[in-house]
Protein backbone atom coordinates (compact mmCIF):
# COMPACT_ATOMS: atom_id res chain seq x y z
CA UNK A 1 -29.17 -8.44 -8.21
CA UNK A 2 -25.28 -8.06 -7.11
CA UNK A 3 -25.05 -5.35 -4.67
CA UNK A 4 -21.51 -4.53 -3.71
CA UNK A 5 -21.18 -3.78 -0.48
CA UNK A 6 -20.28 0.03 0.53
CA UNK A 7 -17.74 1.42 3.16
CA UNK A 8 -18.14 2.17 6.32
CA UNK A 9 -16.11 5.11 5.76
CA UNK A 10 -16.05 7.35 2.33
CA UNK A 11 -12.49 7.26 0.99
CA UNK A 12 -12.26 11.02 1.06
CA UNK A 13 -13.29 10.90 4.55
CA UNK A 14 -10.08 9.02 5.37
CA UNK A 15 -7.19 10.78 6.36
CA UNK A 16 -4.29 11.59 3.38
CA UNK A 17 -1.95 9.37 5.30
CA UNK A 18 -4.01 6.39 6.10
CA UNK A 19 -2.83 2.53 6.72
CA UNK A 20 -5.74 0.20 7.37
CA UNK A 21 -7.08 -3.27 6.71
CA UNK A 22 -8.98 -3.46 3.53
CA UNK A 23 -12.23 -4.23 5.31
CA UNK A 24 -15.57 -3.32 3.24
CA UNK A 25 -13.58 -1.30 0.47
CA UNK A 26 -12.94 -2.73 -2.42
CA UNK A 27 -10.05 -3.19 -4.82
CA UNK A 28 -11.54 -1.59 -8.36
CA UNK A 29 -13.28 0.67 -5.80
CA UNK A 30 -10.18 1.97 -4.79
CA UNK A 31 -8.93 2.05 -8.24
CA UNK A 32 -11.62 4.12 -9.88
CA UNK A 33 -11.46 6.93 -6.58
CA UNK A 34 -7.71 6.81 -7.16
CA UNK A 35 -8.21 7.33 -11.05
CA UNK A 36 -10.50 10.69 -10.43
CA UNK A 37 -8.74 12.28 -8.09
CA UNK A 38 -5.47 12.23 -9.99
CA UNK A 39 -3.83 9.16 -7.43
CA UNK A 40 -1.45 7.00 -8.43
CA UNK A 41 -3.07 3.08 -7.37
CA UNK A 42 -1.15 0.49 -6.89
CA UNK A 43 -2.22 -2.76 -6.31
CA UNK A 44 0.34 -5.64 -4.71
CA UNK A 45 -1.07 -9.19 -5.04
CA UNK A 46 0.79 -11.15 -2.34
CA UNK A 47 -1.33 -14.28 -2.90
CA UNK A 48 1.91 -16.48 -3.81
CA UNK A 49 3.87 -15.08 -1.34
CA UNK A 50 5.23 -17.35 1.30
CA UNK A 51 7.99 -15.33 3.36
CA UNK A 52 8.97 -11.64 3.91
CA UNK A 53 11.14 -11.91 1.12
CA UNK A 54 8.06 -12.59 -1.43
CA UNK A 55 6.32 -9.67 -0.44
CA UNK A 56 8.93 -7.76 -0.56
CA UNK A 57 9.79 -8.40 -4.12
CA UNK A 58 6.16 -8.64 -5.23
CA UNK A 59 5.54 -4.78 -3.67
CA UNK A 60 8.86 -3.98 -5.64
CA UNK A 61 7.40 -5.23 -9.07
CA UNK A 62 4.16 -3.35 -8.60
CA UNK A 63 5.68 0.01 -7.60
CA UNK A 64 8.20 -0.81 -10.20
CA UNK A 65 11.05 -0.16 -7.82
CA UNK A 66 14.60 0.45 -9.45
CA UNK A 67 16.91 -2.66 -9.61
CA UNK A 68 18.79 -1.52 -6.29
CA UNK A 69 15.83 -2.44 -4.41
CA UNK A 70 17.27 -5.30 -2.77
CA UNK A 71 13.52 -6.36 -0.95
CA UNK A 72 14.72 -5.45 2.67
CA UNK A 73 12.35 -2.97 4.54
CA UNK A 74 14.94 -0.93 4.03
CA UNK A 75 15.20 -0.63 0.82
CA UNK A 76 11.65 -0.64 1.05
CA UNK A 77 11.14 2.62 2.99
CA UNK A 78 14.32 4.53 0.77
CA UNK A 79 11.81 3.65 -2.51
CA UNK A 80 8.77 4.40 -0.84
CA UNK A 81 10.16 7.78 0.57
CA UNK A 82 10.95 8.88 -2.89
CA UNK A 83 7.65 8.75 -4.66
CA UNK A 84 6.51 12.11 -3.32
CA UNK A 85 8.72 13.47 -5.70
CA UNK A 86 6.92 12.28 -8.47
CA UNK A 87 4.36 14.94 -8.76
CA UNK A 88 1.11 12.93 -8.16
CA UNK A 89 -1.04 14.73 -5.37
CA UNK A 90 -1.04 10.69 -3.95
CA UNK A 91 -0.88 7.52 -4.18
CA UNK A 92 -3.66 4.85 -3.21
CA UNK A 93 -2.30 1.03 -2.12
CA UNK A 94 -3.80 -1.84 -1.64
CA UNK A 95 -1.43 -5.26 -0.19
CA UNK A 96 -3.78 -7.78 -1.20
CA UNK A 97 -3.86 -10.96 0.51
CA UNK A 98 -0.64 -10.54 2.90
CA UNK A 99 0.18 -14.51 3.99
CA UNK A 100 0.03 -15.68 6.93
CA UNK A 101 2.86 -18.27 7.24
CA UNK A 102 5.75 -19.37 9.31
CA UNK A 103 7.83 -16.93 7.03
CA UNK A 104 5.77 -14.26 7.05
CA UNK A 105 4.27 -14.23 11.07
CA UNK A 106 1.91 -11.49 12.70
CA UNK A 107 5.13 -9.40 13.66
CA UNK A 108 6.68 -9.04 10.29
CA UNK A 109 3.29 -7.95 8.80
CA UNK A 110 3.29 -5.46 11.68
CA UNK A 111 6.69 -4.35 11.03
CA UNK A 112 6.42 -4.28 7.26
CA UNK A 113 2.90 -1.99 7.82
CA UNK A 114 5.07 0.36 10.20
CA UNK A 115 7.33 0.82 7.16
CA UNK A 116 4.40 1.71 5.33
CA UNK A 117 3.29 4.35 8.41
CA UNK A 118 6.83 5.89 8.83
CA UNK A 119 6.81 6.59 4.53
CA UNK A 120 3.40 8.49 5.52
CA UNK A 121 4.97 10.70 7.98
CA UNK A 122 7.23 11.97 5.02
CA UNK A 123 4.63 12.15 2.52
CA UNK A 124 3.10 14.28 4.81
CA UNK A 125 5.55 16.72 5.12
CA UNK A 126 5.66 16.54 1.40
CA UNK A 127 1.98 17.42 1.40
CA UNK A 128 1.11 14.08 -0.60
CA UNK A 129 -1.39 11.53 0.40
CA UNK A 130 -0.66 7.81 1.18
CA UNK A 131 -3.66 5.74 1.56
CA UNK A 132 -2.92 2.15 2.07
CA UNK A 133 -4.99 -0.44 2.48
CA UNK A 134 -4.26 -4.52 3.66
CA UNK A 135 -5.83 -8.01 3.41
């Protein structure tokens, strides 16, 4: 018998704007909640990445960012900031396996998450959620 293990926490429960390690929720979890509620999921698989700049481009492909995205948390948080304006009521994340190498230390994964928690602010004044989760 496979049981899958269940949240702590119901994902409506959580807040709208929401960044948080991935913890006992699951992936397809997240997918199917995302999928009946009317959320956009997107799921970034940074399992190859080695540096900041890896990530970067790998959360560009999944979002399918415009080609000006030049994979600089800058860039970054202008793309992020405009998906409230696509008329989803919000958007579910999950950064998947986030390295943890020289070029990608404990305070770029911070920083990169802030960008991630400043984007929530505004999709909060947009009234749309922004649930992301991190491994």
């Amino acid at each position: 018998m496979n049981a899958s293990r269940s949240p702590a926490t119901p994902i409506d429960a959580l807040p709208a704007q929401t960044v948080r390690r991935l913890g006992g929720y699951d992936a397809d979890e997240l997918r199917r909640w995302a999928d009946a509620h009317g959320h956009r999921f997107v799921l970034v698989e940074c399992s190859d990445c080695t540096d900041k700049e890896a990530v970067l481009r790998s959360i560009g492909r999944a979002f399918g960012f415009p080609e000006w995205y030049g994979a600089n948390l800058d860039a970054l948080y202008d793309c992020l900031t405009d998906l409230p304006d696509q008329g989803t009521p919000g958007w579910v994340v999950v950064l998947a396996r986030l390295p943890h190498e020289a070029g990608f230390d404990a305070e770029l994964r911070d920083t990169l998450l802030d960008v991630f928690r400043d984007a929530a602010e505004v999709f909060a004044d947009r009234g749309v959620g922004l649930r992301v989760f991190y491994s």
